[in-house]
N, C-alpha and C. Protein backbone atom coordinates (compact mmCIF):
# COMPACT_ATOMS: atom_id res chain seq x y z
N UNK A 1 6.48 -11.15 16.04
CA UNK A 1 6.31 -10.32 14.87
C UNK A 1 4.84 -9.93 14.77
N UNK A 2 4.77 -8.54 15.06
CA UNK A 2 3.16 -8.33 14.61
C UNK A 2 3.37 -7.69 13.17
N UNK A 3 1.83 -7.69 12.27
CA UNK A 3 1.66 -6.61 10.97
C UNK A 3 0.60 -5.97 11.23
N UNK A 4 0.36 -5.15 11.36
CA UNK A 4 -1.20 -3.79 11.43
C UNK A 4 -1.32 -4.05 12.81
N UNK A 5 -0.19 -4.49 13.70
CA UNK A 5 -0.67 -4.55 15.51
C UNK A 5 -1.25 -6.40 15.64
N UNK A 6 -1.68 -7.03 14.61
CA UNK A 6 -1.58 -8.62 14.21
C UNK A 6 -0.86 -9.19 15.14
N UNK A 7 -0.91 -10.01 16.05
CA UNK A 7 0.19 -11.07 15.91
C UNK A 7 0.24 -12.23 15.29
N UNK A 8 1.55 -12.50 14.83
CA UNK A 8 1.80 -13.47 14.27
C UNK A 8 2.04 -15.14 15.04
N UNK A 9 1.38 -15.53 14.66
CA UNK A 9 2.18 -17.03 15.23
C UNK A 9 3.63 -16.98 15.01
N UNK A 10 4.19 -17.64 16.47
CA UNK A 10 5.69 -17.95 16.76
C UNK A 10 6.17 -18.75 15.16
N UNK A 11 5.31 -19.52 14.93
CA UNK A 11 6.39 -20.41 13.64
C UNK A 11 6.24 -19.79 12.66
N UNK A 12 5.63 -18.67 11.81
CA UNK A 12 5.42 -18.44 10.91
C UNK A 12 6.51 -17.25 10.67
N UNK A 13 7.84 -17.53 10.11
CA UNK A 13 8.44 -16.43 9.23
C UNK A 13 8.42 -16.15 7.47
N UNK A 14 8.76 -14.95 7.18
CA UNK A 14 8.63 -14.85 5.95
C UNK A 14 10.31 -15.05 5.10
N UNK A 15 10.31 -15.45 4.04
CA UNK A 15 11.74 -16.20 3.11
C UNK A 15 12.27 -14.87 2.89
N UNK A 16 13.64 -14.97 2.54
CA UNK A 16 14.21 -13.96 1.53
C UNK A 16 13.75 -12.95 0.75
N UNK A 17 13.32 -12.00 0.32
CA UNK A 17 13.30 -11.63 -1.41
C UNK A 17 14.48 -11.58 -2.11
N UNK A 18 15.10 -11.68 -3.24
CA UNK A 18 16.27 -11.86 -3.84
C UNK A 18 16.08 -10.26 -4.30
N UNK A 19 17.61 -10.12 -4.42
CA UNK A 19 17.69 -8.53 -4.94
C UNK A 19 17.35 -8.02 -6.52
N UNK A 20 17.36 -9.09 -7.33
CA UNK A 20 16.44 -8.62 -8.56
C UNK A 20 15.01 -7.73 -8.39
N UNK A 21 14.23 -8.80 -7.63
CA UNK A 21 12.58 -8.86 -7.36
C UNK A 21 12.75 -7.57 -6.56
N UNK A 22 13.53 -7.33 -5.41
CA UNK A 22 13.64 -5.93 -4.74
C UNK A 22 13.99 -4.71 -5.32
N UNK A 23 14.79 -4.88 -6.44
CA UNK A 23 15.03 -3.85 -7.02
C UNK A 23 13.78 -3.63 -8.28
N UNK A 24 13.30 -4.24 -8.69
CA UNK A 24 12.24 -4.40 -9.62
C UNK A 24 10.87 -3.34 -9.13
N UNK A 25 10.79 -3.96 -7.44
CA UNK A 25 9.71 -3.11 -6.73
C UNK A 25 9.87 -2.01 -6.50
N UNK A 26 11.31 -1.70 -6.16
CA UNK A 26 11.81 -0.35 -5.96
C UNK A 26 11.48 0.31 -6.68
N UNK A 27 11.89 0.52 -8.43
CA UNK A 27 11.86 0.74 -9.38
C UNK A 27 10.17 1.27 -9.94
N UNK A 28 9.48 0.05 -9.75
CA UNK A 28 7.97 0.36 -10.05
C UNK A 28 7.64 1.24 -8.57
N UNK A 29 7.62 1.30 -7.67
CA UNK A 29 7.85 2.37 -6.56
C UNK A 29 8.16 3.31 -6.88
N UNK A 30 9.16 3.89 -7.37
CA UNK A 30 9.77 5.53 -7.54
C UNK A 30 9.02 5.73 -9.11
N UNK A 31 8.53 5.11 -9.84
CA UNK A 31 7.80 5.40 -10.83
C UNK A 31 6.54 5.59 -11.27
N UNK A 32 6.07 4.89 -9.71
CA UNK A 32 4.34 5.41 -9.23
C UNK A 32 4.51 6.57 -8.53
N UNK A 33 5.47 7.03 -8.00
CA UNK A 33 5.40 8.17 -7.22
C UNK A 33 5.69 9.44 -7.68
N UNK A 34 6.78 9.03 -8.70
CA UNK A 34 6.66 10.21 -10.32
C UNK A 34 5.57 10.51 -11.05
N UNK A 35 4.90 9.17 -10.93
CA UNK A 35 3.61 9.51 -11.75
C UNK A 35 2.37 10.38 -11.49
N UNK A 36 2.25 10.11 -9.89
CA UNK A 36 1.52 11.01 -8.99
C UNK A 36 1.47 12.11 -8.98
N UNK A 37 3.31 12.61 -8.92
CA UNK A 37 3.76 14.22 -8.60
C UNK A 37 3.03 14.41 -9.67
N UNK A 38 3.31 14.03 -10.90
CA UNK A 38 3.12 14.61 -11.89
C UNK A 38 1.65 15.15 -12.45
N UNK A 39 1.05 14.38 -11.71
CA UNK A 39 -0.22 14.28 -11.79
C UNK A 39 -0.68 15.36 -10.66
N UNK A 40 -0.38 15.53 -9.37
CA UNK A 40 -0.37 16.25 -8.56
C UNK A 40 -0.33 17.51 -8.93
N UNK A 41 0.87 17.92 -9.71
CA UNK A 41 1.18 19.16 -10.64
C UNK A 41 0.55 19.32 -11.75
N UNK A 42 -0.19 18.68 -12.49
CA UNK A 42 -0.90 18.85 -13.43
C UNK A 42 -2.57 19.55 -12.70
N UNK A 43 -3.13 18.93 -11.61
CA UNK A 43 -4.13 19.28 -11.00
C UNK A 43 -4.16 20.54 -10.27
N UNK A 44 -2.59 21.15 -10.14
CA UNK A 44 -2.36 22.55 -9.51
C UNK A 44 -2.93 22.94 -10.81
N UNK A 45 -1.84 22.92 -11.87
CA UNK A 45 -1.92 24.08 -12.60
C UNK A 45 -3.24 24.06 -13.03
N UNK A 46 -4.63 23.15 -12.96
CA UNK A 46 -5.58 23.65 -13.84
C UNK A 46 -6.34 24.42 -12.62
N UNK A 47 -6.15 24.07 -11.54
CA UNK A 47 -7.07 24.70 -10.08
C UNK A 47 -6.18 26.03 -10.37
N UNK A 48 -5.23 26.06 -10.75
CA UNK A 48 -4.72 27.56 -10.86
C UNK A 48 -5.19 28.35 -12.14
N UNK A 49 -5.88 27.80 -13.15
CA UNK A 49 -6.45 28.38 -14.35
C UNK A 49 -7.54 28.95 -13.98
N UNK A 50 -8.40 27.92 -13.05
CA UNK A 50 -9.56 28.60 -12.68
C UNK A 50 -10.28 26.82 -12.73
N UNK A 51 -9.71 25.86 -13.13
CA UNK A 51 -10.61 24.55 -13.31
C UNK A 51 -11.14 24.38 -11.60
N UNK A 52 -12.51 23.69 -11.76
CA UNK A 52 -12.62 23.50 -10.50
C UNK A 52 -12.73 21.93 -10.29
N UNK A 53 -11.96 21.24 -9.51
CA UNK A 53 -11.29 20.30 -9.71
C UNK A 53 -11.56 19.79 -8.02
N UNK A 54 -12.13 19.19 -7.38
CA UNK A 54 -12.54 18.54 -5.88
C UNK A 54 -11.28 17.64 -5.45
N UNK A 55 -11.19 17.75 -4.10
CA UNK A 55 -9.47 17.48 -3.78
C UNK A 55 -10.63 15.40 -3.52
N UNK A 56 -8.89 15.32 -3.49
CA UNK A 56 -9.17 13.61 -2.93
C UNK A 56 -10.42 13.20 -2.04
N UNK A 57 -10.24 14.12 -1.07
CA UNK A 57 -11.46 13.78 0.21
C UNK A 57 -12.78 14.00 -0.52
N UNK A 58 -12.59 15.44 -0.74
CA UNK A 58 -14.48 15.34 -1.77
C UNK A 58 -14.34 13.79 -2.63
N UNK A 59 -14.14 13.97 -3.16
CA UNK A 59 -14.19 13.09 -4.53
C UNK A 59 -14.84 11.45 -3.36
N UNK A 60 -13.90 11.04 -2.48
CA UNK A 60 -13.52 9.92 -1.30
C UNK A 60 -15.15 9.29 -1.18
N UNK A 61 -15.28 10.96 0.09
CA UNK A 61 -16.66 11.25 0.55
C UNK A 61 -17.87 11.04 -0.32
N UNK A 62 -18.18 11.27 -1.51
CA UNK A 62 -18.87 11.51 -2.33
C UNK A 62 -18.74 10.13 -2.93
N UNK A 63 -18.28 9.17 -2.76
CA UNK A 63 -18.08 7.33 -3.29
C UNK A 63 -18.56 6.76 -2.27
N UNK A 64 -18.18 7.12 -0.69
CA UNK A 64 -19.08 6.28 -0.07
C UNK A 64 -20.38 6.23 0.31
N UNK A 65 -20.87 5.09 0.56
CA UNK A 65 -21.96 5.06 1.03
C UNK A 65 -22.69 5.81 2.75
N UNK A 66 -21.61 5.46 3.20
CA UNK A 66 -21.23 5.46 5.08
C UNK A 66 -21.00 6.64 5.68
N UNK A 67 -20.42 7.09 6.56
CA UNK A 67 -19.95 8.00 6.85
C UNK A 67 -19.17 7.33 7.96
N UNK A 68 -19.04 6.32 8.20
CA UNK A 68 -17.86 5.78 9.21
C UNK A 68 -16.84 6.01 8.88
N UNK A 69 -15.62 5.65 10.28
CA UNK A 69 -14.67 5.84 9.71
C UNK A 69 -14.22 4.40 8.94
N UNK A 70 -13.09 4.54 8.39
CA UNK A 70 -12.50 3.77 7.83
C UNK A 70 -12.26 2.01 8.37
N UNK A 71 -12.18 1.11 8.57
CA UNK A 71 -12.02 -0.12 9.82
C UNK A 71 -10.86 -0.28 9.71
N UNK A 72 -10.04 -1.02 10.12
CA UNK A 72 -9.11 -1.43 10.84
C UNK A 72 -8.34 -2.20 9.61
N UNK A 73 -7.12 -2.01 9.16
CA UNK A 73 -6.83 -3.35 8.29
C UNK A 73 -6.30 -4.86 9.28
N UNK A 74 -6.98 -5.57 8.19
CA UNK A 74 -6.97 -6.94 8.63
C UNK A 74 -6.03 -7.91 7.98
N UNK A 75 -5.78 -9.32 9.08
CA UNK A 75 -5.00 -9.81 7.82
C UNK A 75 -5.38 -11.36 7.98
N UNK A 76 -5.50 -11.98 6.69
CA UNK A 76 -5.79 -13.52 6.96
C UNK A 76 -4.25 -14.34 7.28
N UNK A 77 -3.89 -14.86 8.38
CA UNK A 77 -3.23 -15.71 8.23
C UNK A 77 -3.26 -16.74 7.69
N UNK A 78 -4.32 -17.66 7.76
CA UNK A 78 -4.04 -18.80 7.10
C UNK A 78 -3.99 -18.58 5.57
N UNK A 79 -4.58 -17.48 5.10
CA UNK A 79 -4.16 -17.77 3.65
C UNK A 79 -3.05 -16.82 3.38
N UNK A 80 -2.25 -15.91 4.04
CA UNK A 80 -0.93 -16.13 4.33
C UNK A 80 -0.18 -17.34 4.09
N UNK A 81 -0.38 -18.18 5.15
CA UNK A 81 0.04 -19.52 5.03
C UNK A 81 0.30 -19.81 3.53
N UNK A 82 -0.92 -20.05 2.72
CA UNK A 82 -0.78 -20.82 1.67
C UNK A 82 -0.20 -20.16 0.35
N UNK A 83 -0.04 -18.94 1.10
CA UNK A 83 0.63 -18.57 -0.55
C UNK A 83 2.30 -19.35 -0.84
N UNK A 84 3.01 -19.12 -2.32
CA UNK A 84 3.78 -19.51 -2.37
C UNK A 84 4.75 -18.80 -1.52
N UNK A 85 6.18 -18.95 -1.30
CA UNK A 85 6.87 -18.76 -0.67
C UNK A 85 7.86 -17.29 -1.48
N UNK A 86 7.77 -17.58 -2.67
CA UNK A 86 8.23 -16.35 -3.30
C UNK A 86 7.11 -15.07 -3.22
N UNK A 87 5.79 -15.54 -2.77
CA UNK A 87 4.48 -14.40 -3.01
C UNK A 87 4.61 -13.72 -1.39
N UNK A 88 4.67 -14.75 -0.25
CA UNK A 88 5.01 -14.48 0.67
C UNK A 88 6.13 -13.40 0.94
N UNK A 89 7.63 -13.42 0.44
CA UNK A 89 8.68 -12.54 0.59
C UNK A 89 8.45 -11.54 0.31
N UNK A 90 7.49 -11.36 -1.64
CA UNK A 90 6.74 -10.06 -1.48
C UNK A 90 6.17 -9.18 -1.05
N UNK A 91 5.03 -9.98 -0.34
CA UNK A 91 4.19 -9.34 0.77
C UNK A 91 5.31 -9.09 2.09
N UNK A 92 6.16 -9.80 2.17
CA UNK A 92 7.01 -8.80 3.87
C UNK A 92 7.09 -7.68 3.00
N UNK A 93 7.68 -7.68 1.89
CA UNK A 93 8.51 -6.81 1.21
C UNK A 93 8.00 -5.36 1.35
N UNK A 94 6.78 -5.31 0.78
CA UNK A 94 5.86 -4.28 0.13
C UNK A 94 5.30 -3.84 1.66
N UNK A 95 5.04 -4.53 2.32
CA UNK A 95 4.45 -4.00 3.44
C UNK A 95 5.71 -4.27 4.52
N UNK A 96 6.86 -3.84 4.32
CA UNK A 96 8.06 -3.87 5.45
C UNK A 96 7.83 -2.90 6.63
N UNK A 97 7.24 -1.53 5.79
CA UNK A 97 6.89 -0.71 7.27
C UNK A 97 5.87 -0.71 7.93
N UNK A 98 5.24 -2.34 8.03
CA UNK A 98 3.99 -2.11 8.84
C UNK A 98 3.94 -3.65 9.49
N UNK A 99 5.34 -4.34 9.28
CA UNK A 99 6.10 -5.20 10.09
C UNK A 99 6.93 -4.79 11.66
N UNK A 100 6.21 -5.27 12.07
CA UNK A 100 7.37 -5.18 13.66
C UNK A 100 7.69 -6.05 14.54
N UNK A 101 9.18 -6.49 14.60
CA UNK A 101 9.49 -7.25 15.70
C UNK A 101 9.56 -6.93 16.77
């Protein structure tokens, strides 16, 4: 099992999530992403009034310090390890598409 290209140690799998907690995330998921559009569409229409309004990247660019690119995401296993076992299922959960067997 790797995560971000990671490998994982052979013994280390992640538990269940129960379908409450999955549907819960789902839920707050499709309701951050409503929130966005919406927001997305609110930032048309004022760039369409005439507001002048700097897209994501300006805004990005203009916070950092650097000009590198971005690094690599990382991941701690051992404190992996220590989380609880219900915090663990989360984390497969939320990050499922960046799991690979």
């Amino acid at each position: 099992m790797k995560i971000y290209n990671i490998e994982m140690p052979p013994d280390f799998t992640f538990p269940d999530l129960d379908t409450h907690t999955r549907a819960e995330i789902d839920a707050l998921h499709a309701a951050m992403l409503r929130d966005k559009a919406e927001a997305d569409a609110l930032v048309e229409r004022r760039r369409a009034e005439g507001y002048a309004i700097p897209t994501h990247e300006e805004m990005i660019g203009r916070m950092r310090c650097d000009h590198r690119p971005a690094r690599a995401p990382t991941l701690n296993i051992a404190a992996l390890r220590e989380l609880p076992p219900r915090m663990q299922a989360i984390f497969a959960y939320l990050y499922r598409h960046d799991i690979t067997y």
